[in-house]
Protein backbone atom coordinates (compact mmCIF):
# COMPACT_ATOMS: atom_id res chain seq x y z
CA UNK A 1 -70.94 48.14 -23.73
CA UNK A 2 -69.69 48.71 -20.29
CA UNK A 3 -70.44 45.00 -19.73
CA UNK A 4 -68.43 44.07 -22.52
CA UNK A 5 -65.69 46.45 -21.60
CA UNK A 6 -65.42 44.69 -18.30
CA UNK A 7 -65.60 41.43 -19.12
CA UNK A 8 -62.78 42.17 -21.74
CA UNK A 9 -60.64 43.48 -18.87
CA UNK A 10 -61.29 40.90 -16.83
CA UNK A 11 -60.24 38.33 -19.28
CA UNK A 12 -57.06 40.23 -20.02
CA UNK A 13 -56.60 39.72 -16.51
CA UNK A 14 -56.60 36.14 -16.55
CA UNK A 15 -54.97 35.70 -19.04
CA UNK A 16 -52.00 37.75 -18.19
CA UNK A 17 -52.14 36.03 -14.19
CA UNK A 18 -51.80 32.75 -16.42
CA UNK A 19 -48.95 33.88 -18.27
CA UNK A 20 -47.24 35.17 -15.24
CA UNK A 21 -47.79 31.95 -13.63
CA UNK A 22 -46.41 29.98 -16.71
CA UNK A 23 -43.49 31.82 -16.96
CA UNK A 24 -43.17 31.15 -13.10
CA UNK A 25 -43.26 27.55 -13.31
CA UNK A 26 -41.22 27.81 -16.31
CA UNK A 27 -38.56 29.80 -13.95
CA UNK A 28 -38.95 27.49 -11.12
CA UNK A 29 -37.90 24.35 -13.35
CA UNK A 30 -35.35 25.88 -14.93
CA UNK A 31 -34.13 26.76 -11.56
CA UNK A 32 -34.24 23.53 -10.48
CA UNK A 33 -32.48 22.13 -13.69
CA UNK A 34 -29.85 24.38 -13.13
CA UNK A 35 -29.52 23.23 -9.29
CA UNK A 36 -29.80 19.72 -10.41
CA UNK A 37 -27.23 20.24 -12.78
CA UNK A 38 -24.51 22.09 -10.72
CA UNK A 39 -25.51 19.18 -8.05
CA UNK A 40 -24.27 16.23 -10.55
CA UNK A 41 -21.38 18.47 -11.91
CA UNK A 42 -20.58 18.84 -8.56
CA UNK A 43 -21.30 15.09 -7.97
CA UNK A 44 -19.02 14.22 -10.81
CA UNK A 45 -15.87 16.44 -9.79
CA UNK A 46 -16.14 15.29 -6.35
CA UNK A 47 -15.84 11.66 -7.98
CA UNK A 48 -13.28 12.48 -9.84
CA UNK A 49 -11.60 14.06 -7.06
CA UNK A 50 -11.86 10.97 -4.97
CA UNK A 51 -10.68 8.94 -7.38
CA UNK A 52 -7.36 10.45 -7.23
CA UNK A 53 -7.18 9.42 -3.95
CA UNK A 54 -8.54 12.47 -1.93
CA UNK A 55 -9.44 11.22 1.35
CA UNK A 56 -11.79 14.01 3.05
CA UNK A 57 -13.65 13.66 -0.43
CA UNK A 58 -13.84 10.03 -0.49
CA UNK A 59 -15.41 9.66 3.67
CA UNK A 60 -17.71 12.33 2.13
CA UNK A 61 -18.82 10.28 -0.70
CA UNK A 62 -19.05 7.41 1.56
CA UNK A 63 -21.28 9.01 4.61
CA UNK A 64 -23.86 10.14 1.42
CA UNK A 65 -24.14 6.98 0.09
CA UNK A 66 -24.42 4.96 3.44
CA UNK A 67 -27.87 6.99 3.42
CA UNK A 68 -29.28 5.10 0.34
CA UNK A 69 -26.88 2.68 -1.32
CA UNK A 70 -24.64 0.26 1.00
CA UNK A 71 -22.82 -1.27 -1.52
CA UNK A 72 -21.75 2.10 -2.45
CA UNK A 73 -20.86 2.98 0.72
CA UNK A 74 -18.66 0.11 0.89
CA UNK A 75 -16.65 0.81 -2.16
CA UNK A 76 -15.48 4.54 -0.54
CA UNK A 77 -15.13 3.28 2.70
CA UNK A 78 -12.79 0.35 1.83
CA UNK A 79 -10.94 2.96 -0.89
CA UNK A 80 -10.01 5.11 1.91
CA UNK A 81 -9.05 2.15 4.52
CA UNK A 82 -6.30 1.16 1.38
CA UNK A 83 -5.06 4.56 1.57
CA UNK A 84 -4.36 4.11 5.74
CA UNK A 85 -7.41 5.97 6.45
CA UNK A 86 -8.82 4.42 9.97
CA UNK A 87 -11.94 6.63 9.96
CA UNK A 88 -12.16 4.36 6.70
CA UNK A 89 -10.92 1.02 8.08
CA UNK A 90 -14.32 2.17 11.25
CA UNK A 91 -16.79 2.45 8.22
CA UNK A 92 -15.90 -0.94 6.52
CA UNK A 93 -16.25 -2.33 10.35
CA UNK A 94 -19.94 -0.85 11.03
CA UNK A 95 -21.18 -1.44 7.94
CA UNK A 96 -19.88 -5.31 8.07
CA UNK A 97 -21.20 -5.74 12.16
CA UNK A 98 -24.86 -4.86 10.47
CA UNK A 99 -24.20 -7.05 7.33
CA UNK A 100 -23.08 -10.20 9.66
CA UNK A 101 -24.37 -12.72 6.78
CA UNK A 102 -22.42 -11.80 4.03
CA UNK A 103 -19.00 -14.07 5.14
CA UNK A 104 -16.98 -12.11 2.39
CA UNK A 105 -17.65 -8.76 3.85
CA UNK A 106 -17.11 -10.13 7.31
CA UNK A 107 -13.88 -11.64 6.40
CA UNK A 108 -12.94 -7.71 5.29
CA UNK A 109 -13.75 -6.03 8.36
CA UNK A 110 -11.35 -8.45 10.34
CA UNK A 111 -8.84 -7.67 8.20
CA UNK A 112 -9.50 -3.96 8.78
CA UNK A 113 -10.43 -4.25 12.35
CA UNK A 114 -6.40 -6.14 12.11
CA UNK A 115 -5.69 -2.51 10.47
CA UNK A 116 -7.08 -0.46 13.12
CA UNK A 117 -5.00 -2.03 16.10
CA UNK A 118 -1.68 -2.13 13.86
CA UNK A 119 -2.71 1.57 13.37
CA UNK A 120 -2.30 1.96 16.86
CA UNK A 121 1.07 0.20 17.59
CA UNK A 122 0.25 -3.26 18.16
CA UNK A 123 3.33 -5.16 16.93
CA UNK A 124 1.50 -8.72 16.92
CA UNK A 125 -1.37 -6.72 14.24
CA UNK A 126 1.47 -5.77 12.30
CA UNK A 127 2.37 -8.82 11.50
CA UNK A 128 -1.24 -10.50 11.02
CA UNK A 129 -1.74 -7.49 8.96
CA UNK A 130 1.84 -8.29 6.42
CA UNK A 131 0.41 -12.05 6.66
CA UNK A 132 -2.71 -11.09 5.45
CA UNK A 133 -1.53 -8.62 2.69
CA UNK A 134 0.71 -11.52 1.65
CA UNK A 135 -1.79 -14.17 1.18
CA UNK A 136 -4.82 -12.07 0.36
CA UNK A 137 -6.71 -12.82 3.23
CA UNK A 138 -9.71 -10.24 3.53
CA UNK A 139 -8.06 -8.16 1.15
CA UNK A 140 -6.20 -8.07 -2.16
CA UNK A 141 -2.64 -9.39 -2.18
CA UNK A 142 -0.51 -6.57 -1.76
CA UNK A 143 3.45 -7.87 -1.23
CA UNK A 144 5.07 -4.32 -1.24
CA UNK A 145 3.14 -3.03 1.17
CA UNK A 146 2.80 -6.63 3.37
CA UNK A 147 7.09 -6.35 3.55
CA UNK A 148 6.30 -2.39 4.16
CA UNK A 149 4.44 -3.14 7.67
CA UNK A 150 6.36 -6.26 8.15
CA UNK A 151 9.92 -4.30 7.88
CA UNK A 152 8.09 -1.79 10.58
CA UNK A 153 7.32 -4.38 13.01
CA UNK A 154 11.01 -5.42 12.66
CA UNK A 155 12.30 -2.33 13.19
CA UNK A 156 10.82 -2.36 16.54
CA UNK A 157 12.35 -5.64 17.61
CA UNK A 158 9.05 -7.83 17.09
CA UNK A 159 10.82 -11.40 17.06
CA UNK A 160 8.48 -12.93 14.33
CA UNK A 161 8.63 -10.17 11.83
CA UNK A 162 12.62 -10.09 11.79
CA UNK A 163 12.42 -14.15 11.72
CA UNK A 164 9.53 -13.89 9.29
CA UNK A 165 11.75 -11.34 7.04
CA UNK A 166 14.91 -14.07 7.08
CA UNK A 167 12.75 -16.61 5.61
CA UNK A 168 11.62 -14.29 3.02
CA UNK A 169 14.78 -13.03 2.15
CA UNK A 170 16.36 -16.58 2.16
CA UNK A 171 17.70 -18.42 -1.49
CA UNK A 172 14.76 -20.50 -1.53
CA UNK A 173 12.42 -17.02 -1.68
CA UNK A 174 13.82 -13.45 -2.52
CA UNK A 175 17.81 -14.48 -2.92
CA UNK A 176 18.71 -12.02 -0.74
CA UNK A 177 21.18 -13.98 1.55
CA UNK A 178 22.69 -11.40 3.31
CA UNK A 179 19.86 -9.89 4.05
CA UNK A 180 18.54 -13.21 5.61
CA UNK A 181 21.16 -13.25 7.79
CA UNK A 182 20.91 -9.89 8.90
CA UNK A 183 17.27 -10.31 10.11
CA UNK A 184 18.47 -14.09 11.76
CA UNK A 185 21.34 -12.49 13.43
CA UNK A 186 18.82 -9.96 15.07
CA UNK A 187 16.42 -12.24 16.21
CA UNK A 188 19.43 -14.29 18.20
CA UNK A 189 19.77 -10.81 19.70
CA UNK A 190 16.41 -10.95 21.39
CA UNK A 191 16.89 -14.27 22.26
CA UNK A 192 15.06 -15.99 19.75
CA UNK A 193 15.60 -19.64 19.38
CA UNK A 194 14.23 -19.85 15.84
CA UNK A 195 16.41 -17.41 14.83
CA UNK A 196 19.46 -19.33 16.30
CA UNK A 197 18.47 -22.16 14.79
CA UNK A 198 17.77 -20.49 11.42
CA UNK A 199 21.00 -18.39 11.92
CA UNK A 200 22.76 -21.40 12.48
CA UNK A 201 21.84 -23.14 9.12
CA UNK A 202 22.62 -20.39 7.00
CA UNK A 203 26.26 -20.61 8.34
CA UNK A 204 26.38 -24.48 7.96
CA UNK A 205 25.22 -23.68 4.23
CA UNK A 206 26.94 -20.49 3.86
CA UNK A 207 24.09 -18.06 3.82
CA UNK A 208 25.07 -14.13 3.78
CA UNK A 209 28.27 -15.60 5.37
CA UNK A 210 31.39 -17.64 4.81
CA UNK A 211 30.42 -21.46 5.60
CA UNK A 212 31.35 -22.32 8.68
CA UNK A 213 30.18 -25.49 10.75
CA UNK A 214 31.74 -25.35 14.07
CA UNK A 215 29.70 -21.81 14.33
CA UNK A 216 26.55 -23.10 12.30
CA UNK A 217 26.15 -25.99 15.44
CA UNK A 218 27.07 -23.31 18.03
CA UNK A 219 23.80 -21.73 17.09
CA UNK A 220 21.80 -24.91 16.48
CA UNK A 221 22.68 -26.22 19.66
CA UNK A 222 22.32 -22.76 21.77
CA UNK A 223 18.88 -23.48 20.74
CA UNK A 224 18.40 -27.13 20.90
CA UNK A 225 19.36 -27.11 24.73
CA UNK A 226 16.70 -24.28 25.21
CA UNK A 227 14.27 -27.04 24.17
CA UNK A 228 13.96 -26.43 20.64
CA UNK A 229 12.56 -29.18 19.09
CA UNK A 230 13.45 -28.38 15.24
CA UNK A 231 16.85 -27.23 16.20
CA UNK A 232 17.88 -30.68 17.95
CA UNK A 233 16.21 -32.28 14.99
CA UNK A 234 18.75 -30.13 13.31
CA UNK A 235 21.50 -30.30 15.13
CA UNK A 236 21.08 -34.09 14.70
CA UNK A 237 20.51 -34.29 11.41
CA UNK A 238 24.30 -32.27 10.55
CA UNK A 239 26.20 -33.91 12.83
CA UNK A 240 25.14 -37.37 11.41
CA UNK A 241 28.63 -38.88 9.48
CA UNK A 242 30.66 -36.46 10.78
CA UNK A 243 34.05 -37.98 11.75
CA UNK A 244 35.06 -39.14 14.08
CA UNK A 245 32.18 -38.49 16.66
CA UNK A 246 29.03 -37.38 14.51
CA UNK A 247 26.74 -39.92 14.96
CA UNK A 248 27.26 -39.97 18.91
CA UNK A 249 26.41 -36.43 18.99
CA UNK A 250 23.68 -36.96 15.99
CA UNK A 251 22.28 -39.48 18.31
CA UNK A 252 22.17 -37.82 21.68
CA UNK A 253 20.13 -34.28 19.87
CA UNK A 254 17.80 -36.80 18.18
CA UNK A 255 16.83 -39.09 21.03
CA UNK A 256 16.37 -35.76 22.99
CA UNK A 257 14.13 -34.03 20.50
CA UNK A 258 12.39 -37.80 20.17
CA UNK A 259 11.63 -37.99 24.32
CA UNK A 260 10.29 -34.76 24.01
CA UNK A 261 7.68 -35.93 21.37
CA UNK A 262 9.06 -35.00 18.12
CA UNK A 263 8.66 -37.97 15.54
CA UNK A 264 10.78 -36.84 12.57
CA UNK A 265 13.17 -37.15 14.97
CA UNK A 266 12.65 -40.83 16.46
CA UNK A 267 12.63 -41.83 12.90
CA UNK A 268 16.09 -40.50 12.33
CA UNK A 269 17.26 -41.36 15.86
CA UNK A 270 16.45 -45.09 14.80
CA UNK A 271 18.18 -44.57 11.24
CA UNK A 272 21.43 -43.36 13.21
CA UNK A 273 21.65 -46.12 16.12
CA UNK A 274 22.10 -48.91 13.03
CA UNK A 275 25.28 -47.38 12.70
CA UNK A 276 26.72 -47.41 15.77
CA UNK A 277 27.13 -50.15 18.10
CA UNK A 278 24.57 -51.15 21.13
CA UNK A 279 26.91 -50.40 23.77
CA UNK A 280 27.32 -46.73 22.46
CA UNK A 281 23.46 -46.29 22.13
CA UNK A 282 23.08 -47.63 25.85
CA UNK A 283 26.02 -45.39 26.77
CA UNK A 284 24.43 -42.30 25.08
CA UNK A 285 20.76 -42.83 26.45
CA UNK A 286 22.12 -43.07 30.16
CA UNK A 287 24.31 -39.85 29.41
CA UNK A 288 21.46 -37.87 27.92
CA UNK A 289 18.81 -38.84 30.54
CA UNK A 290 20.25 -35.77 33.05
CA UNK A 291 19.92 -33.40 30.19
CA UNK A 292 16.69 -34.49 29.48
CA UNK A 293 15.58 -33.93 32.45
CA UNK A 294 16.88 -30.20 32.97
CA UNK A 295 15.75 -29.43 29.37
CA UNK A 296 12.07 -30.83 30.76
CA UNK A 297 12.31 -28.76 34.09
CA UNK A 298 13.91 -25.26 31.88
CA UNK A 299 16.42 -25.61 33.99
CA UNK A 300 19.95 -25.77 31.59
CA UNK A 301 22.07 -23.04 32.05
CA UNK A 302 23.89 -21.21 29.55
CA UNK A 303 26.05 -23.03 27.03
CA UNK A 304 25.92 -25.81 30.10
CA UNK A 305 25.41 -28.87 27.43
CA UNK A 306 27.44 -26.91 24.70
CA UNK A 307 30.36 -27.40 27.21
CA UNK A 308 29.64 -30.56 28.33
CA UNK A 309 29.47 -32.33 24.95
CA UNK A 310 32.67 -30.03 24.16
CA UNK A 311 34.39 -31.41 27.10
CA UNK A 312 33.59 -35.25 26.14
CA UNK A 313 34.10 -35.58 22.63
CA UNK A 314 37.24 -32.51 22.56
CA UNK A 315 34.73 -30.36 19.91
CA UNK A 316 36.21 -26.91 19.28
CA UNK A 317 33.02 -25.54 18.86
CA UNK A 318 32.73 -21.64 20.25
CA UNK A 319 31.14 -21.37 23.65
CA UNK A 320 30.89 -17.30 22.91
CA UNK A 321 27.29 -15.10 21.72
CA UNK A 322 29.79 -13.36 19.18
CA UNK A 323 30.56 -17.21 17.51
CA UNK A 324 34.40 -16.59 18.34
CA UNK A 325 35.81 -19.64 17.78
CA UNK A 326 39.17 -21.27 18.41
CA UNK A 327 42.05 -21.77 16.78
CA UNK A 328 40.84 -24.31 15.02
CA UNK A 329 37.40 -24.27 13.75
CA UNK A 330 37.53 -28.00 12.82
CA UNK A 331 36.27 -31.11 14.66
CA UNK A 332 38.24 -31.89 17.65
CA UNK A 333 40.73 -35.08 17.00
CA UNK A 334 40.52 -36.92 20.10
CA UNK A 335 38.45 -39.94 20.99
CA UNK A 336 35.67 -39.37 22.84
CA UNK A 337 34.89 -41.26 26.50
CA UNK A 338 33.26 -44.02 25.03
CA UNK A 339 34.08 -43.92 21.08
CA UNK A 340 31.67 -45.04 18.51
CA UNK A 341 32.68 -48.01 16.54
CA UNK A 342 30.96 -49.38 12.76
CA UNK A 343 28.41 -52.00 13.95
CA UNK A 344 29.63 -55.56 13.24
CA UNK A 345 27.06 -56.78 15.46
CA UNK A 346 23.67 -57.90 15.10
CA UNK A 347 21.79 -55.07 13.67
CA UNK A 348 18.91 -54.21 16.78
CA UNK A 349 15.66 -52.45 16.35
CA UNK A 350 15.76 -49.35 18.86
CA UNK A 351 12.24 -48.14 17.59
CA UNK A 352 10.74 -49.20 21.01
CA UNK A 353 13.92 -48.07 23.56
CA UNK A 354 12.95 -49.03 26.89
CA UNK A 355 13.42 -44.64 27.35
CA UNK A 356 10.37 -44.15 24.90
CA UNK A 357 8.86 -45.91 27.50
CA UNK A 358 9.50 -43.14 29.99
């Protein structure tokens, strides 16, 4: 009996030590179920959370899943680099330097890498930066935001951006003439000879302002005798048919532009000399060849050719940065030195000009 009675106990004992250990185990997962399950709740408001745009929560999100899933990574990393995060923009640019064969990602991170110096105050990363967020390169086209960054590189004088923001704003574009003018008229401010040039054109066509010519070539030519190719193409290509002196003036900016090595303007240099007689064109190469040659050495002073062609042909056009002009904004009346006279002669090719030879 006291066998038995001990052999009873000592199976009572086991089996309660198994029980205990059951319901152990049994604790222990539902512990773990529990932690598991705060962990994704967590997981899942943290989510949510980032997905409204909270940035500590989204770099958090991203350093986790750099651990075990890049692509992951990637998608909290580049969400916080939209929302002008550069700890963000860094991650994109690390995880891209150790992915260097996938070309799409790598085409990201120079965007963002663009980013990170506009971040810092480089005006010429500005403006890649607008560029790319206005042709999607590296990134998803985003036009409020490219004229956003643009607008702030103008603001701090950055020549491109303000003549970048005149072409955008111009009839052709936005239709916001004024405001193309605006941004021209600032880049003449610093100098800029696009901006002349462009300033000048949208007086010519009356732009944002009242049309007015004589001003319009003031600005064209205030950049065409700085060696602006475009604007003596320009400059040509308005004063061509203007009376009584257009096409000696058309002619002298176009065979400039055309010794210089601009073609569009040889072509219409060649078109213009049909229409006025040999003796002019010889008489207009000879007088252009000293301007030529101080445009070539940077060497013309201010307004210096303005005044010079004002002086020979009796053009009232304004010799002034403010565009005052004189009394008269018209053409000036008088003959010039040697005046230009319709062609009755034999009609000359002046393609091959023994100065193209120069």
């Amino acid at each position: 009996m006291l066998l038995l009675g001990m052999f009873m106990w000592m199976l009572a004992l086991s089996l309660r030590k198994k029980r205990l250990e059951q319901e152990r185990k049994q604790k222990a997962i539902a512990f773990r179920k529990a932690v598991e399950r705060n962990r994704r709740q967590e997981q899942e408001e943290r989510v949510v959370k980032a997905e409204g745009g909270d940035i500590p929560t989204i770099l958090y999100l991203a350093k986790e899943a750099e651990r075990k899933n890049i692509k992951e990574a990637i998608y909290w990393y580049t969400k916080a680099a939209k929302l002008d995060s550069v700890t963000g923009m860094y991650g994109v640019v690390r995880i891209s330097n150790k992915m260097q064969q996938d070309v799409v990602l790598k085409e990201q991170a120079k965007f963002w890498q663009t980013c990170i110096s506009a971040s810092e105050g480089s005006l010429p990363h500005k403006f890649e930066m607008a560029q790319a967020l206005i042709h999607g390169r590296g990134t998803e086209v985003n036009t409020p935001k490219a004229i956003s960054v643009m607008e702030q590189a103008a603001k701090e004088n950055y020549v491109d951006a303000l003549v970048f923001l005149g072409d955008w704003f111009s009839p052709e574009n936005n239709n916001d003439p004024n405001m193309s003018t605006a941004y021209y008229r600032r880049a003449t401010e610093l100098k800029s000879n696009e901006g002349r040039m462009k300033l000048g054109l949208n007086y010519i066509n009356g732009v944002g302002v009242a049309s007015n010519f004589a001003q319009g070539c003031y600005w064209l030519e205030r950049a065409a005798e700085k060696g602006h190719l475009e604007a003596m193409y320009k400059a040509g290509e308005v004063w061509m048919g203007q009376k009584p002196n257009g096409n000696s003036l058309s002619y002298i900016w176009l065979f400039l532009a055309a010794q210089l090595g601009h073609e569009p303007s040889r072509v219409l240099r060649d078109q213009v000399a049909l229409q006025i007689g040999v003796d002019t064109v010889v008489g207009l190469q000879s007088l252009s060849k000293p301007m030529l040659k101080k445009i070539r050495e940077n060497k013309v002073g201010k307004h210096s050719i303005i005044k010079a062609l004002n002086k020979l042909y009796k053009r009232k056009i304004p010799i002034d940065e403010n565009g005052t002009l004189l009394e008269d904004s018209s053409i000036g009346r008088v003959e010039p030195i040697e005046p230009e006279q319709p062609s009755t002669e034999q009609k000359l090719d002046f393609s091959q000009s023994p100065m193209d030879k120069q």
